[in-house]
Protein backbone atom coordinates (compact mmCIF):
# COMPACT_ATOMS: atom_id res chain seq x y z
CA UNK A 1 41.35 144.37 16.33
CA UNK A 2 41.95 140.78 14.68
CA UNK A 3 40.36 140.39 10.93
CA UNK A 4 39.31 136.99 9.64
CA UNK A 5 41.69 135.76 7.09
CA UNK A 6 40.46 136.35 3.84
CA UNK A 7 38.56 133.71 2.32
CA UNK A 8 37.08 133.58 -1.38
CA UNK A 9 34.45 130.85 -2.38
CA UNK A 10 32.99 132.25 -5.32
CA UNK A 11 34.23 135.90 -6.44
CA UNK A 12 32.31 138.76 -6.53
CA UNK A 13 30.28 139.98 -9.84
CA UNK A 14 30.67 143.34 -10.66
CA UNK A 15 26.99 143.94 -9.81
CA UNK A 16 27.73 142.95 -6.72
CA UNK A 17 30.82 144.50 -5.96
CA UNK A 18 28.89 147.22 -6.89
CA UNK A 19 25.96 146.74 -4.19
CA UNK A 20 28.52 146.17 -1.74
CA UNK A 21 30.37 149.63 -1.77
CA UNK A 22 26.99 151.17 -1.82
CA UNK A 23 25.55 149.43 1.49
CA UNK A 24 28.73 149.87 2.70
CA UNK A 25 28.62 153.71 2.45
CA UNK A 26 25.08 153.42 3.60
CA UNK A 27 26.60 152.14 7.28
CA UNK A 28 29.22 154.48 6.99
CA UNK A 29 27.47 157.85 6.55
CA UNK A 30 23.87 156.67 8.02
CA UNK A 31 24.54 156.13 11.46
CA UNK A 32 21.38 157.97 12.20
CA UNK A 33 19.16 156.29 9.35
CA UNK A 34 18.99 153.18 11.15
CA UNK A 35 16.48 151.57 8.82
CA UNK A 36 18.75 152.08 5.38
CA UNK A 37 21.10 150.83 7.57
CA UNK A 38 19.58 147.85 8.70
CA UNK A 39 18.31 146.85 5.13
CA UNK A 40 22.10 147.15 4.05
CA UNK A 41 23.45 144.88 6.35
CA UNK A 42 21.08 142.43 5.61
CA UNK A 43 22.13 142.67 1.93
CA UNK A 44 25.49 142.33 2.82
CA UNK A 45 24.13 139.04 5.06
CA UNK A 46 22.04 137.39 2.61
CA UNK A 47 23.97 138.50 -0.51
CA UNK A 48 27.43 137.10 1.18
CA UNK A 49 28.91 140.17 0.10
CA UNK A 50 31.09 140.21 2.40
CA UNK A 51 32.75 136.45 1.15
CA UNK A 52 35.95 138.13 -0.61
CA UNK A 53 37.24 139.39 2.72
CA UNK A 54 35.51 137.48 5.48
CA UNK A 55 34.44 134.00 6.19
CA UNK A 56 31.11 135.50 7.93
CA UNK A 57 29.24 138.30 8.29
CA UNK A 58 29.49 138.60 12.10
CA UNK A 59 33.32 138.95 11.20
CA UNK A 60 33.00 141.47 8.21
CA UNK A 61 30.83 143.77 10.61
CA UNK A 62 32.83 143.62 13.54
CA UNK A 63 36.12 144.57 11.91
CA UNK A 64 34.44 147.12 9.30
CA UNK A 65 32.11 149.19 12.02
CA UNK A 66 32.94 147.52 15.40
CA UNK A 67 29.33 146.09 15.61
CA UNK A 68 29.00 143.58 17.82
CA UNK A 69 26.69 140.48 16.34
CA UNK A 70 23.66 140.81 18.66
CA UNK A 71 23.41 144.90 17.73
CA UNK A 72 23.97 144.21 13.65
CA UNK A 73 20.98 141.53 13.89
CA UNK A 74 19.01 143.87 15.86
CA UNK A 75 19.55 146.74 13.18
CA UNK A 76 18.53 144.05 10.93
CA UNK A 77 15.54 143.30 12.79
CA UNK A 78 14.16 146.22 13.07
CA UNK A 79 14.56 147.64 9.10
CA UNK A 80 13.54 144.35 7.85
CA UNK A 81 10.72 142.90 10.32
CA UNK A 82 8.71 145.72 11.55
CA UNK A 83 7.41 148.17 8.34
CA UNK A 84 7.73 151.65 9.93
CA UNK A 85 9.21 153.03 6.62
CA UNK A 86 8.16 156.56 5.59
CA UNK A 87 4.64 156.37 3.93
CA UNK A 88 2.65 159.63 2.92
CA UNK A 89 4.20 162.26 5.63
CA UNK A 90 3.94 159.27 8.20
CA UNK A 91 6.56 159.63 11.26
CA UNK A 92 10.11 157.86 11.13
CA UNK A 93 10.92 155.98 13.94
CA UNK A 94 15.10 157.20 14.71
CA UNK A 95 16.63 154.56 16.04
CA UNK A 96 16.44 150.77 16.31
CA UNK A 97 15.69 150.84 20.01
CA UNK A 98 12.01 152.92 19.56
CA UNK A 99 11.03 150.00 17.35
CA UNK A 100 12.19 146.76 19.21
CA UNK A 101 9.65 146.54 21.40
CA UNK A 102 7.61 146.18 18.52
CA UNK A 103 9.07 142.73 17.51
CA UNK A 104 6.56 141.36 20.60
CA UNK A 105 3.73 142.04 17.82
CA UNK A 106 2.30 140.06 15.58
CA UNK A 107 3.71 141.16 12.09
CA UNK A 108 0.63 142.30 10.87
CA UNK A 109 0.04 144.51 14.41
CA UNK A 110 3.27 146.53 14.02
CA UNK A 111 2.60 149.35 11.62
CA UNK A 112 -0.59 150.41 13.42
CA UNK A 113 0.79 150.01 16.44
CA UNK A 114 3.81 152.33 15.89
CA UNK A 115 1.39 154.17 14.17
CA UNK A 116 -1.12 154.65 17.68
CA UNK A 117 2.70 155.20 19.53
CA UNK A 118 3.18 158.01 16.70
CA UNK A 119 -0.20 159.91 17.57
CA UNK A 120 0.20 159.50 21.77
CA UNK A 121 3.42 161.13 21.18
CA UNK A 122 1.84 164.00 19.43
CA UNK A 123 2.21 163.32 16.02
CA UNK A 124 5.44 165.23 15.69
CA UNK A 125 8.89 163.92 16.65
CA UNK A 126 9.14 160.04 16.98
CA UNK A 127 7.80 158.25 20.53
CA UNK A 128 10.46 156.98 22.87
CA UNK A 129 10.74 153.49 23.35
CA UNK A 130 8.84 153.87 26.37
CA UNK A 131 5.75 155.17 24.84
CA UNK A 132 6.22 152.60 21.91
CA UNK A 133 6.69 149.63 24.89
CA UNK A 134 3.02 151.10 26.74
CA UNK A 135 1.39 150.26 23.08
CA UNK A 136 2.46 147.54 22.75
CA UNK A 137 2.06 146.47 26.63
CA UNK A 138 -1.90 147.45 25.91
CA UNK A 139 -2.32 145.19 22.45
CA UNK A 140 -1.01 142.67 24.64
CA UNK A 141 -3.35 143.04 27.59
CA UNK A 142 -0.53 143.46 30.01
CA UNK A 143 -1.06 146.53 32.93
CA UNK A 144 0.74 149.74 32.03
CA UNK A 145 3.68 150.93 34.19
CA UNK A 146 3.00 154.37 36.26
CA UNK A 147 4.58 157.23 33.92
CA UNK A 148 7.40 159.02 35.61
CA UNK A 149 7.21 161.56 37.64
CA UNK A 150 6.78 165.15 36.16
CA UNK A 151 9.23 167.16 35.07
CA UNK A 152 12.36 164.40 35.48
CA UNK A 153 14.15 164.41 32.12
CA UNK A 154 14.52 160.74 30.18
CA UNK A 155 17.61 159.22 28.38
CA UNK A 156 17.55 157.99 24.60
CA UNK A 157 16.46 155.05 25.96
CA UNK A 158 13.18 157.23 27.23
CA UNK A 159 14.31 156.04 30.95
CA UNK A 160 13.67 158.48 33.53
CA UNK A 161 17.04 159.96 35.01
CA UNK A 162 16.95 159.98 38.49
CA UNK A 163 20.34 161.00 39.71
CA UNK A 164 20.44 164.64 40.22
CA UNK A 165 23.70 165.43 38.52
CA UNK A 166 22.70 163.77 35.48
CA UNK A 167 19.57 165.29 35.41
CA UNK A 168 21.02 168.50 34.51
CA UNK A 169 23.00 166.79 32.18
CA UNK A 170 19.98 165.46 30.20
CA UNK A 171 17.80 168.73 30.53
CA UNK A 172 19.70 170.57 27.84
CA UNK A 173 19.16 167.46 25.18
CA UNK A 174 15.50 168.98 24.24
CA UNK A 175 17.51 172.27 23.30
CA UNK A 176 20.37 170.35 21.62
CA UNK A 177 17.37 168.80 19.52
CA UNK A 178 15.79 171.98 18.54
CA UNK A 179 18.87 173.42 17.80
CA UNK A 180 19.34 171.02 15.05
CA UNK A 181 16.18 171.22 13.77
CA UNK A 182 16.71 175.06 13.71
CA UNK A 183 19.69 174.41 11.17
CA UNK A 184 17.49 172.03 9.30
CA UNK A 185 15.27 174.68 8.49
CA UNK A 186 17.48 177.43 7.91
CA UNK A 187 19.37 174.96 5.09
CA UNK A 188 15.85 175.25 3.60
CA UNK A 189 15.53 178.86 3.93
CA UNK A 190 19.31 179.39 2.12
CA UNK A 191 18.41 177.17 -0.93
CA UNK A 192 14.99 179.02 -1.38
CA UNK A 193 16.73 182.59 -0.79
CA UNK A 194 19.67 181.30 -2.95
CA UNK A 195 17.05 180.93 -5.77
CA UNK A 196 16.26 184.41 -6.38
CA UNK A 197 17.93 187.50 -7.38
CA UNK A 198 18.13 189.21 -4.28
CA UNK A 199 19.97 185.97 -2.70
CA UNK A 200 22.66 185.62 -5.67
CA UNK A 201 25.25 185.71 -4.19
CA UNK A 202 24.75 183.47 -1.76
CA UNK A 203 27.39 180.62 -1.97
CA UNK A 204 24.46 178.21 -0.96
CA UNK A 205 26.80 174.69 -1.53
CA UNK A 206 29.05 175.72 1.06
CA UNK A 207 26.42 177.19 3.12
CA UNK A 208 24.29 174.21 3.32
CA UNK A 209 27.32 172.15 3.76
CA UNK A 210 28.41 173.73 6.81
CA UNK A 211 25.28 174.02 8.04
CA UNK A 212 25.12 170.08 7.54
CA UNK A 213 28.60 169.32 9.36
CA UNK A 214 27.46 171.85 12.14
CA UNK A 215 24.46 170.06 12.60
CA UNK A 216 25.88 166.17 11.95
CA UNK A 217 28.67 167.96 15.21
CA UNK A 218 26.04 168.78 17.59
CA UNK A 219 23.82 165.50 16.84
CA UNK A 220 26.31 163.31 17.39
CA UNK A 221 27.42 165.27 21.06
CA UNK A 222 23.83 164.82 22.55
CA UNK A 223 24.15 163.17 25.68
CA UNK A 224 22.24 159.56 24.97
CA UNK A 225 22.58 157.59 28.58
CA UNK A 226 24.07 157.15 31.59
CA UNK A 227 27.10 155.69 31.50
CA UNK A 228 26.91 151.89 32.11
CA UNK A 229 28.87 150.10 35.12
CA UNK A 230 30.98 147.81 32.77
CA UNK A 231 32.49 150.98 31.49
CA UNK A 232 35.33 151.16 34.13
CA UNK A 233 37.56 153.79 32.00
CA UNK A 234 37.73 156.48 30.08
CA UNK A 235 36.25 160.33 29.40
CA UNK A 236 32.75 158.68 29.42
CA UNK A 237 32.92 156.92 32.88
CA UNK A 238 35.02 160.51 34.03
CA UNK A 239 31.87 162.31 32.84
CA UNK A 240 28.98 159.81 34.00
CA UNK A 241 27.04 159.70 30.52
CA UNK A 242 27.63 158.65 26.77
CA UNK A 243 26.95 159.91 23.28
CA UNK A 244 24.62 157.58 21.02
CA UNK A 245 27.84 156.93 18.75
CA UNK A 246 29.52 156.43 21.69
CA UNK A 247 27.01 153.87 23.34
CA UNK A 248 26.65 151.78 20.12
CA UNK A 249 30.53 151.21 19.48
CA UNK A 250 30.47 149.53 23.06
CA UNK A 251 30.60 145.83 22.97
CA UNK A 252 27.81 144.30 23.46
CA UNK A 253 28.56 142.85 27.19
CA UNK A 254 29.10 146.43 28.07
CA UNK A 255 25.71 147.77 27.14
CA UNK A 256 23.27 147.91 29.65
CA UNK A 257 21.14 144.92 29.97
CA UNK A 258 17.59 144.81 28.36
């Protein structure tokens, strides 16, 4: 990988040196927090924090994270123009891709309607990007697509998958999902029962924090999508499917098409 030659206009304050390590640690260890991590990188953007090393932006990201420009503007999109943040017990969207279709809104149509894709989900775990697209496909007057047929399992992408190998693949994600959420809750359970006398001697810091790495280990080995046809090598195209990490380091022209 080539970096830009470094290129100072005007140094860096400490202030903003400052801001910079933070969003950049923000990127780093909030893969999965897509909206911090879209409101960092447009820090970094508008503050041109990223001037002491790299001429642009599109430069810094791509040698820091691998990002290719069209995913760090989406990111940025998507934390900055559509206000899904966390409001009063109100549902997170996860990633960038559940919120997109939102962008087709009006900006003063897009909380309610992620809101309305919230409560046809169930008001529990985040809607797919599907379910988010058939909101905002009705707000727009446009005819819904049929759903999918029953019991075929979807990608991250909330795609149907078809092909009968993968199928299998993707059945087990809704257990790899629980499964974290099971260690989620038993964190909680070890910092309550570390709390009182009978749970002493509980080493509940090293608890949680294996707990956390376990968890952070099987989140990132969910299978995310099939893998795409540009792929032609590797353990991914061996295998047939991709990781989330796995599918967002791709560049760009190797993604599936929209």
């Amino acid at each position: 990988m080539t970096s830009e030659p470094t290129i100072i206009d005007t140094p860096l304050s400490k202030q903003q040196r400052d801001m910079l390590v933070e969003c950049i640690r923000t990127v780093d260890d909030g893969q999965a927090a897509f909206l911090a991590v879209g409101r960092a990188l447009a820090t970094i953007r508008d503050g041109r924090l990223h001037r002491e090393s790299h001429k642009t932006f599109e430069g810094f990201v791509r040698d820091r994270w691998d990002f290719g420009r069209s995913h760090a503007y989406r990111l940025i999109d998507a934390a900055v123009k559509v206000d899904v943040s966390p409001n009063g017990g109100q549902t997170a969207p996860t990633s960038e891709r559940q919120v997109r279709p939102l962008l087709q809104l009006p900006t003063d149509d897009r909380t309610a309607a992620w809101q309305e894709a919230v409560e046809s989900a169930g008001g529990g775990d985040p809607p797919t990007a599907q379910q988010v697209q058939a909101v905002v496909d009705r707000r727009l007057g446009k005819k819904p697509e049929p759903p999918p047929p029953q019991d075929v399992p979807v990608d991250g992408f909330g795609d149907p998958v078809m092909d009968e190998k993968l199928a299998e693949i993707f059945e087990v994600v809704p257990s790899l999902q629980a499964l974290v959420k099971q260690i989620t809750t038993i964190r909680r359970e070890v910092k309550v029962l570390a709390g009182i006398p009978g749970g002493a001697c509980l080493t509940a810091q090293q608890i949680d924090l294996d707990l956390k790495n376990a968890g952070k280990a099987i989140s990132f080995a969910v299978p995310y999508c099939a893998c795409p046809p540009k792929v032609t090598k590797g353990p991914a195209k061996k295998r047939g499917w991709l990781t989330k990490e796995q599918y967002d380091r791709l560049p760009d022209d190797q993604k599936w098409s929209e």
